[in-house]
PDB file of N, CA and C in Angstrom:
ATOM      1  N   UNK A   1     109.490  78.998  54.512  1.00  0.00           N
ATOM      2  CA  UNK A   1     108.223  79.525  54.975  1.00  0.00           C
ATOM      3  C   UNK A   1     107.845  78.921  56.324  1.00  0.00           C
ATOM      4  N   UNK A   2     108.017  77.376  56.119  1.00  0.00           N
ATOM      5  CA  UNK A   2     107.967  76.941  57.565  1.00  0.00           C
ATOM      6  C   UNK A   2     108.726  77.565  59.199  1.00  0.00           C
ATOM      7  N   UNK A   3     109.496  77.991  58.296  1.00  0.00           N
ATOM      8  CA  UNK A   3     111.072  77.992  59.438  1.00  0.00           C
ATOM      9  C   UNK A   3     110.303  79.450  60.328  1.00  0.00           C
ATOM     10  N   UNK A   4     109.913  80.320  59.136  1.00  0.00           N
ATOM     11  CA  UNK A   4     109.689  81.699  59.882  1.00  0.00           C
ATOM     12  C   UNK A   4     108.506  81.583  60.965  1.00  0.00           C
ATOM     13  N   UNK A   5     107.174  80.793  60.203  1.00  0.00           N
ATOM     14  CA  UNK A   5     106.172  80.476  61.175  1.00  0.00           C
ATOM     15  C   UNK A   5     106.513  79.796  62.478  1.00  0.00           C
ATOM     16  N   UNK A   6     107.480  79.106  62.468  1.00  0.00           N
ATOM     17  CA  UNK A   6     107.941  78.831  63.684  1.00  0.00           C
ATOM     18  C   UNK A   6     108.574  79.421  64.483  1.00  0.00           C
ATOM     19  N   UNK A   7     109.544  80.667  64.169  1.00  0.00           N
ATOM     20  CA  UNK A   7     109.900  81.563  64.621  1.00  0.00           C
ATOM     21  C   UNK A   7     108.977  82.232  65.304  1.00  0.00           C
ATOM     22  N   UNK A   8     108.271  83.178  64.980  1.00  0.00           N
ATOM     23  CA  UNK A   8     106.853  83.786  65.160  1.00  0.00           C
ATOM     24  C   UNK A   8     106.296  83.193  66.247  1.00  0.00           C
ATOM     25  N   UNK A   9     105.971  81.848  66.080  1.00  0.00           N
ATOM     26  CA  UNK A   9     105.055  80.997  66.972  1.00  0.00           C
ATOM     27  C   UNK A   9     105.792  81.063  68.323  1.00  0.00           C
ATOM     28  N   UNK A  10     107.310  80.960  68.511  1.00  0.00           N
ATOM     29  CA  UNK A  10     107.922  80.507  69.519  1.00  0.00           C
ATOM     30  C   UNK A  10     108.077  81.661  70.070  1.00  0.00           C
ATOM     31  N   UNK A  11     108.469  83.044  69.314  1.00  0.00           N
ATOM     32  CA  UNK A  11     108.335  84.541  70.056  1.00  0.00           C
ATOM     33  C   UNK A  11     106.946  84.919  70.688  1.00  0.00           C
ATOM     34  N   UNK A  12     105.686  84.749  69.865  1.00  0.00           N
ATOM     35  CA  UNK A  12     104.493  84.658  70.383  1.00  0.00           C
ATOM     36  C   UNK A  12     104.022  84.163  72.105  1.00  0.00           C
ATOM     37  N   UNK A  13     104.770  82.488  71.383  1.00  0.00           N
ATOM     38  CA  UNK A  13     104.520  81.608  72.743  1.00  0.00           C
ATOM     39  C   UNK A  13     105.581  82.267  74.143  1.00  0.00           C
ATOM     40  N   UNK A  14     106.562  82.993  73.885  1.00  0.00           N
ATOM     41  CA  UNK A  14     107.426  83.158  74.673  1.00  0.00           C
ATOM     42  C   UNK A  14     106.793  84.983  75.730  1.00  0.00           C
ATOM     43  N   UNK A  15     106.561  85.771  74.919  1.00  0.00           N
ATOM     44  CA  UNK A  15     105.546  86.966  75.402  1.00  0.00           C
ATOM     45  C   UNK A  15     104.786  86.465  75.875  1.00  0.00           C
ATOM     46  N   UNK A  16     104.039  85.824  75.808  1.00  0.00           N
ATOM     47  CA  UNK A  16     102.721  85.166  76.478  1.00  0.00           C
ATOM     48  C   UNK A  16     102.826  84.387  77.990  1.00  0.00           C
ATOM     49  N   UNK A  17     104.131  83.686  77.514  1.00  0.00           N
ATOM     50  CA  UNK A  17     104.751  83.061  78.969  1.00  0.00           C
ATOM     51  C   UNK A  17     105.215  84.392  79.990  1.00  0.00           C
ATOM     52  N   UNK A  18     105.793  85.328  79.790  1.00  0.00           N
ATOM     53  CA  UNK A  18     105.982  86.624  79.933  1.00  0.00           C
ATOM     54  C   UNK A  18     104.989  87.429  80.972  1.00  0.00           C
ATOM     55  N   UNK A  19     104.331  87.420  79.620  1.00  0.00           N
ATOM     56  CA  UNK A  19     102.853  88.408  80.893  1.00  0.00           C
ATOM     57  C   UNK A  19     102.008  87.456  81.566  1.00  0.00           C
ATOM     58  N   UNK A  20     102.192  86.378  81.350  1.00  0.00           N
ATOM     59  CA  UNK A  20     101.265  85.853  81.673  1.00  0.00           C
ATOM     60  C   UNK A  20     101.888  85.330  83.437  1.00  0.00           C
ATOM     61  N   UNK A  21     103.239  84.806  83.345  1.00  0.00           N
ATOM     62  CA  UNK A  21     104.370  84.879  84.932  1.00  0.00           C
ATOM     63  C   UNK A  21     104.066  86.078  85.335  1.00  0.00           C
ATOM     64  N   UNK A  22     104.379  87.338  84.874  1.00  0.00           N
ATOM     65  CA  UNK A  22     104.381  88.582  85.588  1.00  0.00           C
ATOM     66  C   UNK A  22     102.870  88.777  86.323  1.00  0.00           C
ATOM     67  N   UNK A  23     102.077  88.547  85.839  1.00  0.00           N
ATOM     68  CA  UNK A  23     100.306  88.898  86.290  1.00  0.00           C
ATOM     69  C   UNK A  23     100.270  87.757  87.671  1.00  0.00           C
ATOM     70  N   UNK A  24     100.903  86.496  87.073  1.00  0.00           N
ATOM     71  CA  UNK A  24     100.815  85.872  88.212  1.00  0.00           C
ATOM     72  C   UNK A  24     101.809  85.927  89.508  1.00  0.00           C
ATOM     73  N   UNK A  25     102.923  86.296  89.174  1.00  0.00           N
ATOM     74  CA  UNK A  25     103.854  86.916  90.419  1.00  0.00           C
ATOM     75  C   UNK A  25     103.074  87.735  91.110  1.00  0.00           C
ATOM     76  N   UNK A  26     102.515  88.852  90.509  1.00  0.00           N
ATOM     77  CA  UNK A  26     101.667  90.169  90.857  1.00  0.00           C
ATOM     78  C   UNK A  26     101.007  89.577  92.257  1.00  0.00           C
ATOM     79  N   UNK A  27     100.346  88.556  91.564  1.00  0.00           N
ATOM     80  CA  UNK A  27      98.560  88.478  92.079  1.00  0.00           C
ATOM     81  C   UNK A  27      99.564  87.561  93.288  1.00  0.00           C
ATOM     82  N   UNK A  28     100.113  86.526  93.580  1.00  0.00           N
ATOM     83  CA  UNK A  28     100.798  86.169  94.451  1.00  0.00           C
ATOM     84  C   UNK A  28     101.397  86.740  95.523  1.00  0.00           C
ATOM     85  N   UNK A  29     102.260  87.911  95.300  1.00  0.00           N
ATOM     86  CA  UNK A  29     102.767  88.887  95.803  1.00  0.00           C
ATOM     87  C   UNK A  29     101.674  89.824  96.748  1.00  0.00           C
ATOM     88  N   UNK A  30     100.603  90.103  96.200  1.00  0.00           N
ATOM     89  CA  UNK A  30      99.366  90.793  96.608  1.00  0.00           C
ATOM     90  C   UNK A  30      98.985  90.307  97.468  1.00  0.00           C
ATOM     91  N   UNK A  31      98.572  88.457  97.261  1.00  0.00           N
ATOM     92  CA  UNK A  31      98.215  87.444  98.629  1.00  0.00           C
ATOM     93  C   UNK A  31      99.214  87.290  99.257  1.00  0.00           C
ATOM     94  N   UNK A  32     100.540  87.469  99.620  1.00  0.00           N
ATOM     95  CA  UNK A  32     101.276  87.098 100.295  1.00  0.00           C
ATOM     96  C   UNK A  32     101.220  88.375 101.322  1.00  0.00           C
ATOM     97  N   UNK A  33     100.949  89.295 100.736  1.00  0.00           N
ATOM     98  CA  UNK A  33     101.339  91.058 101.966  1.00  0.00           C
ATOM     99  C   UNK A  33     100.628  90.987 102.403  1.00  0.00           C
ATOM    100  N   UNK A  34      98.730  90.332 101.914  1.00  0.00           N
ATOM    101  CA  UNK A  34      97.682  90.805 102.488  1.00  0.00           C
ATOM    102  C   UNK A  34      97.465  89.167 104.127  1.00  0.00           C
ATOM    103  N   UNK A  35      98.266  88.322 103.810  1.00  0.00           N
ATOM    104  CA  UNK A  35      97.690  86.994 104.674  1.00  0.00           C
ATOM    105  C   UNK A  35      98.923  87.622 105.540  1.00  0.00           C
ATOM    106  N   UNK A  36     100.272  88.077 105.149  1.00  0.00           N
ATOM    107  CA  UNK A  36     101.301  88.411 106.230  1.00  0.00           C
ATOM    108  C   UNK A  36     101.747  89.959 106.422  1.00  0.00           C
ATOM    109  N   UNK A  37     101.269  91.025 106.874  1.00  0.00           N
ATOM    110  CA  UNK A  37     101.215  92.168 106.394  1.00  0.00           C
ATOM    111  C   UNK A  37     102.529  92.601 107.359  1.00  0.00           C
ATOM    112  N   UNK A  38     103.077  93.504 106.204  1.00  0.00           N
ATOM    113  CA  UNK A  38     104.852  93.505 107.118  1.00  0.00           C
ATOM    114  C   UNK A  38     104.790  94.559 108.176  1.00  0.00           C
ATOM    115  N   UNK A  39     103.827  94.917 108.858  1.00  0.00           N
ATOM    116  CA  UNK A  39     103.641  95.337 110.471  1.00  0.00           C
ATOM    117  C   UNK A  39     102.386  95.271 110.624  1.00  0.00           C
ATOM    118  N   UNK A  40     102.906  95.269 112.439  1.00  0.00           N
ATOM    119  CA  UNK A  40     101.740  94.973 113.236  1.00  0.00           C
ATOM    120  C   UNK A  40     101.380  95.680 114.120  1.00  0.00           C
ATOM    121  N   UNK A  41     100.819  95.693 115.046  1.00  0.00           N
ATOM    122  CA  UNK A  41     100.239  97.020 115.895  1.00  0.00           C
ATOM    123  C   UNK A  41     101.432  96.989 117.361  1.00  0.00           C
ATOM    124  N   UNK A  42     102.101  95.679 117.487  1.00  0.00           N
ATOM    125  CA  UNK A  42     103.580  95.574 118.313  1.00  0.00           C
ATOM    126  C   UNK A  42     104.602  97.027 117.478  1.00  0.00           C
ATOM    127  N   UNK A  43     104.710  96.374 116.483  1.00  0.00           N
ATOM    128  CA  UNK A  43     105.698  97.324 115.798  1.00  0.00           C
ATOM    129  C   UNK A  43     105.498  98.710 115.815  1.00  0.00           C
ATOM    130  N   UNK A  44     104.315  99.086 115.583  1.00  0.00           N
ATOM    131  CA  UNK A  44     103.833 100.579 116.153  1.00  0.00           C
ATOM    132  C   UNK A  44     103.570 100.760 117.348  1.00  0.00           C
ATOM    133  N   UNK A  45     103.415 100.233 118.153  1.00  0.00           N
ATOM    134  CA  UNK A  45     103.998 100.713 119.545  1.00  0.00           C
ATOM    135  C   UNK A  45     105.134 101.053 119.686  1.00  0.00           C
ATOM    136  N   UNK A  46     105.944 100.361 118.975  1.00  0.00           N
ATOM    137  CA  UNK A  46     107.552 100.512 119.888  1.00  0.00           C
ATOM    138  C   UNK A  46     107.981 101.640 118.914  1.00  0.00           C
ATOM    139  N   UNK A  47     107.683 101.837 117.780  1.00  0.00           N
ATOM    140  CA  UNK A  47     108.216 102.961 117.049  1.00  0.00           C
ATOM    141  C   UNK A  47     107.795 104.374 117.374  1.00  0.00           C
ATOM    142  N   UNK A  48     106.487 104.164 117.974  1.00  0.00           N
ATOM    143  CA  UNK A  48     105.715 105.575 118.193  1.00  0.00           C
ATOM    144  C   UNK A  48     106.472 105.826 119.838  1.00  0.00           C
ATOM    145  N   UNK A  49     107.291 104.299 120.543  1.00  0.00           N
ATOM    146  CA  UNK A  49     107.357 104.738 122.316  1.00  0.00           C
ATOM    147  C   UNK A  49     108.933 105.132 121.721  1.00  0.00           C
ATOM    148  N   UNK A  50     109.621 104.859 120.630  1.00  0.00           N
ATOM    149  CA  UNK A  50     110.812 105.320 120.321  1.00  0.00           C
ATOM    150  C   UNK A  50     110.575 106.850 119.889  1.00  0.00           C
ATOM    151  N   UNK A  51     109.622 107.019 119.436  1.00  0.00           N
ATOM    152  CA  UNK A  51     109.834 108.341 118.886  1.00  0.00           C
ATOM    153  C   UNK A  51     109.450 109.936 120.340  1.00  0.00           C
ATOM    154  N   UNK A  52     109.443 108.617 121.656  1.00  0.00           N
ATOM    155  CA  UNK A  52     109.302 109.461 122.532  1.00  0.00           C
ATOM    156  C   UNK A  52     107.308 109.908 123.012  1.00  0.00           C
ATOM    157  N   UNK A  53     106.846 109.154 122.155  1.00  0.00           N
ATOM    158  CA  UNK A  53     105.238 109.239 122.741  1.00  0.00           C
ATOM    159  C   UNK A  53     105.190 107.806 123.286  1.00  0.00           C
ATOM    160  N   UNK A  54     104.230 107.737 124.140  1.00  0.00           N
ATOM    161  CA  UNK A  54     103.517 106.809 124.445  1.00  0.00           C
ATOM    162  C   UNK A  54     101.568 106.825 123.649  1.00  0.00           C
ATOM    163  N   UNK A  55     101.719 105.518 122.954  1.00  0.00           N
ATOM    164  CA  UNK A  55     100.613 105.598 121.876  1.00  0.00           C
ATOM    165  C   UNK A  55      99.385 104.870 122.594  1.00  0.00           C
ATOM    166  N   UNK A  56      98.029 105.570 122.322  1.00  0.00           N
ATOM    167  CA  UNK A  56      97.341 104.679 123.137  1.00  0.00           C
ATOM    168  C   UNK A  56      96.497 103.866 121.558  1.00  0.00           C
ATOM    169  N   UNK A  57      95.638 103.083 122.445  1.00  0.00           N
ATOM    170  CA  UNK A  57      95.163 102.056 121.467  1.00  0.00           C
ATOM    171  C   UNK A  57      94.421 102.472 120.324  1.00  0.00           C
ATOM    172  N   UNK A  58      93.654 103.534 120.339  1.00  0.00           N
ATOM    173  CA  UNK A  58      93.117 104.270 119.151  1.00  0.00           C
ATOM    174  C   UNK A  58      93.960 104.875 118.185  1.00  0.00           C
ATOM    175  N   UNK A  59      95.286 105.326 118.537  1.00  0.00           N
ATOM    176  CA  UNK A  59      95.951 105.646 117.944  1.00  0.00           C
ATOM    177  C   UNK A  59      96.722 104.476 117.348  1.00  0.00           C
ATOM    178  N   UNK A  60      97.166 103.756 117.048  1.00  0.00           N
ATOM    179  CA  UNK A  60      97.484 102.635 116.894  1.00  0.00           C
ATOM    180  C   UNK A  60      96.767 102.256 116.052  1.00  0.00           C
ATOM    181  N   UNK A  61      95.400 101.921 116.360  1.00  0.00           N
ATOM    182  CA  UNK A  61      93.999 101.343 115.040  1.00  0.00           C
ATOM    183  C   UNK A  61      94.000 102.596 114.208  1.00  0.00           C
ATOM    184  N   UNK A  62      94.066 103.843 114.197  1.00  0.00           N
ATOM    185  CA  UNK A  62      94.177 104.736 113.398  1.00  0.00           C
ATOM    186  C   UNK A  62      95.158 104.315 112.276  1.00  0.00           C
ATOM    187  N   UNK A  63      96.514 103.741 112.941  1.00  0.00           N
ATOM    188  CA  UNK A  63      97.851 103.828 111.819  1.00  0.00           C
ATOM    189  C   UNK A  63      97.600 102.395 111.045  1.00  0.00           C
ATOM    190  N   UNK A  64      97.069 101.548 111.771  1.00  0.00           N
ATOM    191  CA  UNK A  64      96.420 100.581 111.199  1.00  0.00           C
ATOM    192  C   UNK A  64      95.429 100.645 110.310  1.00  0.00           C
ATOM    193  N   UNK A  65      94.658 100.754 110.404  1.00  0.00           N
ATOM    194  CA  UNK A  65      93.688 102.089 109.635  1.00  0.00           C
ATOM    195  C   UNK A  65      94.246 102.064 108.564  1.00  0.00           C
ATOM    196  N   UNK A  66      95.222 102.886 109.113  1.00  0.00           N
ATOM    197  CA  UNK A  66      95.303 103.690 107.572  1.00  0.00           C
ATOM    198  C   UNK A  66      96.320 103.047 106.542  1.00  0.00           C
ATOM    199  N   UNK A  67      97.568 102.572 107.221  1.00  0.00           N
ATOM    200  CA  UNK A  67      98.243 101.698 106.358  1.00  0.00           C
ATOM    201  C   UNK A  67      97.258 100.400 105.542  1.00  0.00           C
ATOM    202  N   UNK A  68      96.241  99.896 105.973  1.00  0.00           N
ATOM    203  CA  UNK A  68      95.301  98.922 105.069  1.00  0.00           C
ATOM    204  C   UNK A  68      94.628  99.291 104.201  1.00  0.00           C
ATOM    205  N   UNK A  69      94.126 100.614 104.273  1.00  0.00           N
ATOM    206  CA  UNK A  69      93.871 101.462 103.054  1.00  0.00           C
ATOM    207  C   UNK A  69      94.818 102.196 101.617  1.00  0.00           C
ATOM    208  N   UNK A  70      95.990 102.217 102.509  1.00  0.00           N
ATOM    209  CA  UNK A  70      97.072 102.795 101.555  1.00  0.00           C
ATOM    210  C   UNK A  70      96.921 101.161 101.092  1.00  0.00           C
ATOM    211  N   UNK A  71      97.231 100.287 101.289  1.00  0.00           N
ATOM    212  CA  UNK A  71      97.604  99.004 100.588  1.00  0.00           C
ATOM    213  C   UNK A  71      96.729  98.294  99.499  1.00  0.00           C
ATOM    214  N   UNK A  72      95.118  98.870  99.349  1.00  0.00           N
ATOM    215  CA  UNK A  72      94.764  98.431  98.404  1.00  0.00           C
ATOM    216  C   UNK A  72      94.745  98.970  97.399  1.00  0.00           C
TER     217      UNK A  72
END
């Protein structure tokens, strides 16, 4: 009887370790994109002067804009 409660207890304790890493990877992961966000308004320049436009600065805060909204 003992043996099984301990079983139980250690599967219990082990799910718990589980979601409880995953929620916190999450929430880590979340602060890490939002303090280092993987582009910048350099990077959209040169992609928008590659794609053959020249971007002016409103346009730029637009894509900025809008990628910070897609992200929350």
């Amino acid at each position: 009887m003992h043996i099984g409660l301990g079983i139980v207890l250690i599967i219990v304790a082990l799910l718990a370790g589980l979601v409880g890493g995953f929620f916190f990877a999450r929430k880590q992961f979340e602060k890490q994109m939002r303090e280092n966000p993987p582009i910048n308004e350099d990077m959209i320049r040169m992609m928008m002067s590659q794609m053959g436009r020249t971007p002016s600065q409103k346009q730029v805060n637009q894509v900025m804009k809008q990628m910070k909204s897609n992200m929350k």
